[in-house]
Protein backbone atom coordinates (compact mmCIF):
# COMPACT_ATOMS: atom_id res chain seq x y z
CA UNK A 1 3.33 15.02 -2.38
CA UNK A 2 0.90 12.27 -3.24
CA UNK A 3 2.07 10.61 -0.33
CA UNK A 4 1.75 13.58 2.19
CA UNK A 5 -2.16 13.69 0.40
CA UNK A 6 -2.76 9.88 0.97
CA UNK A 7 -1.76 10.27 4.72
CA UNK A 8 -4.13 13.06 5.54
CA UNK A 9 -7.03 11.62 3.61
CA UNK A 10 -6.75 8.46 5.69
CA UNK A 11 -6.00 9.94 8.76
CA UNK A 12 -8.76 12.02 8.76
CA UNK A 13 -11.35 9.14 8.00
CA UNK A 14 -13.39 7.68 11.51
CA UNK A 15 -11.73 4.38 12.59
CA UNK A 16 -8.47 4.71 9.82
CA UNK A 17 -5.22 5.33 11.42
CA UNK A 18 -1.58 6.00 9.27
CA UNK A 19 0.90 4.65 11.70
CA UNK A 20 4.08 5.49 9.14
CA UNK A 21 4.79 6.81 6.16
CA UNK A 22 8.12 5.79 4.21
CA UNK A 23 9.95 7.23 1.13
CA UNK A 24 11.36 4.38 -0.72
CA UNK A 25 10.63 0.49 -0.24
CA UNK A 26 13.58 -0.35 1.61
CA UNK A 27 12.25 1.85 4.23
CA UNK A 28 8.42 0.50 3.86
CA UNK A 29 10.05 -2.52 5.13
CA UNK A 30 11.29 -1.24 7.81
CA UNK A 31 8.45 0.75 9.11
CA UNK A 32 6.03 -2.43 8.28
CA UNK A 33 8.07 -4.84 10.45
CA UNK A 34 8.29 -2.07 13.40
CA UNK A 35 4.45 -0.94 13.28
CA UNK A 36 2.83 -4.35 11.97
CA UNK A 37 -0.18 -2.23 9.98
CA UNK A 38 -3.11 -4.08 9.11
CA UNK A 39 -2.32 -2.78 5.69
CA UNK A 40 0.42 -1.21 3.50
CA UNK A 41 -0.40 0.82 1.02
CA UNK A 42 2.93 1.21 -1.81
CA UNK A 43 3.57 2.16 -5.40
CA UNK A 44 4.63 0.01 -7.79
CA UNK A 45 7.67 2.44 -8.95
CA UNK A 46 8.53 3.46 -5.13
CA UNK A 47 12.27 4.15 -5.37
CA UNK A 48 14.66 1.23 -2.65
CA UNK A 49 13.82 -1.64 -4.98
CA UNK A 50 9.94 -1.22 -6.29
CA UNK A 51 6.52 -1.84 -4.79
CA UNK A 52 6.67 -5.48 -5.68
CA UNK A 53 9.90 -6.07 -3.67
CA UNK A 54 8.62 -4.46 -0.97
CA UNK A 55 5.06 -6.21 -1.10
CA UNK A 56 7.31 -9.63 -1.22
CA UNK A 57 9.39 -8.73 2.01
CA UNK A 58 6.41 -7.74 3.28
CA UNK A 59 4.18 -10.55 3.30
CA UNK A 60 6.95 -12.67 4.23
CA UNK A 61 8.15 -10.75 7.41
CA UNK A 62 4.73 -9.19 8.34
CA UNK A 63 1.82 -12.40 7.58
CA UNK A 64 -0.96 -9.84 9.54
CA UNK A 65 -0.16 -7.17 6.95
CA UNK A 66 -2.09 -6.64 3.55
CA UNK A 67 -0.70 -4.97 0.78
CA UNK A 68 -2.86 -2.61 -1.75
CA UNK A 69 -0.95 -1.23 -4.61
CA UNK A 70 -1.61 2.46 -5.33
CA UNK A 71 -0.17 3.29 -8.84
CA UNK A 72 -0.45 5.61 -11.72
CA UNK A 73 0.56 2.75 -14.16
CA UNK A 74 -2.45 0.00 -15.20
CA UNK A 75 -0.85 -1.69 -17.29
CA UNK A 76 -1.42 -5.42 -17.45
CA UNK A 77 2.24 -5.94 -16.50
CA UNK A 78 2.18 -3.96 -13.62
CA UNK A 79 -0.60 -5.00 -12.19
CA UNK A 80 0.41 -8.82 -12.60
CA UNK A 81 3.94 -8.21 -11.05
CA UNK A 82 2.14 -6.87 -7.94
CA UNK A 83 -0.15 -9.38 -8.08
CA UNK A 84 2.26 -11.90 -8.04
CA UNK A 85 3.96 -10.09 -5.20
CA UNK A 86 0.87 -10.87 -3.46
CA UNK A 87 -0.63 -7.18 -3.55
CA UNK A 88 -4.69 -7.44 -2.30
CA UNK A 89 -5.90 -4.91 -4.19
CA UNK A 90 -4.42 -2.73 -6.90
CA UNK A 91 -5.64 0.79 -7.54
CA UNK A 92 -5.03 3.68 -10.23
CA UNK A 93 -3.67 7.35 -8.86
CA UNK A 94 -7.04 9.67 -9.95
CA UNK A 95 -9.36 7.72 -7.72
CA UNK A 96 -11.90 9.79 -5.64
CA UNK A 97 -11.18 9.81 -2.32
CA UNK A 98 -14.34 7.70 -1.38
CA UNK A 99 -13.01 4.94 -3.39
CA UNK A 100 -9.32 4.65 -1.75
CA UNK A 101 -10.71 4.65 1.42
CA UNK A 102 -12.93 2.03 0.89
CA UNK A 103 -10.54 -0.12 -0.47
CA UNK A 104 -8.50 0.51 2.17
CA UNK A 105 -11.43 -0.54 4.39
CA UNK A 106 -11.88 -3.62 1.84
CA UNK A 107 -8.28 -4.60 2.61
CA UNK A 108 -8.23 -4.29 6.09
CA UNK A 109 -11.05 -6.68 6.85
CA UNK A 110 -9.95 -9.29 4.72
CA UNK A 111 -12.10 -8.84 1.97
């Protein structure tokens, strides 16, 4: 559901366009090496293998594609495994709107 929510949010946004929208990682992958977004947005407990296997596979297959973690857990641990994964920005499920898009925004040009 939070997913389906994400996707219209964007989609509706001026200049912001969701290209795919996968279930699990393994499929992420997929999509991302078919669609080359600008950026990916995952979870870090996506079923397929986790949001930082995906954001690994990722950045190696896809080097155009940025990778902002969207996740109901902060913990320190989390965010450092995605980190390391080489996730751009990391943010918490609960956001407003406003501030998901512009991180998405953030991510997209390279900031």
């Amino acid at each position: 559901m939070i997913r389906d929510v994400l996707s219209e949010v964007l989609q509706a946004e001026p200049g912001l366009s969701v290209v795919a929208v996968a279930g699990d990682a393994e499929e992420a992958i997929v999509l991302a090496e078919r669609h080359a977004p600008r950026v990916a947005i995952l979870d870090v407990r996506m079923p397929g293998g986790g949001g930082a296997h995906a954001a690994r596979v990722i950045r190696d297959r896809c080097p155009g594609t940025r990778v902002l973690a969207f996740s109901a857990y902060g913990d320190a641990g989390a965010v450092e495994e995605m980190r390391r994964a080489g996730v751009t920005e990391y943010l918490l499920k609960g956001l407003p709107n406003t501030d998901i898009v512009a991180a998405v925004r953030r991510v997209a040009a390279g900031r």
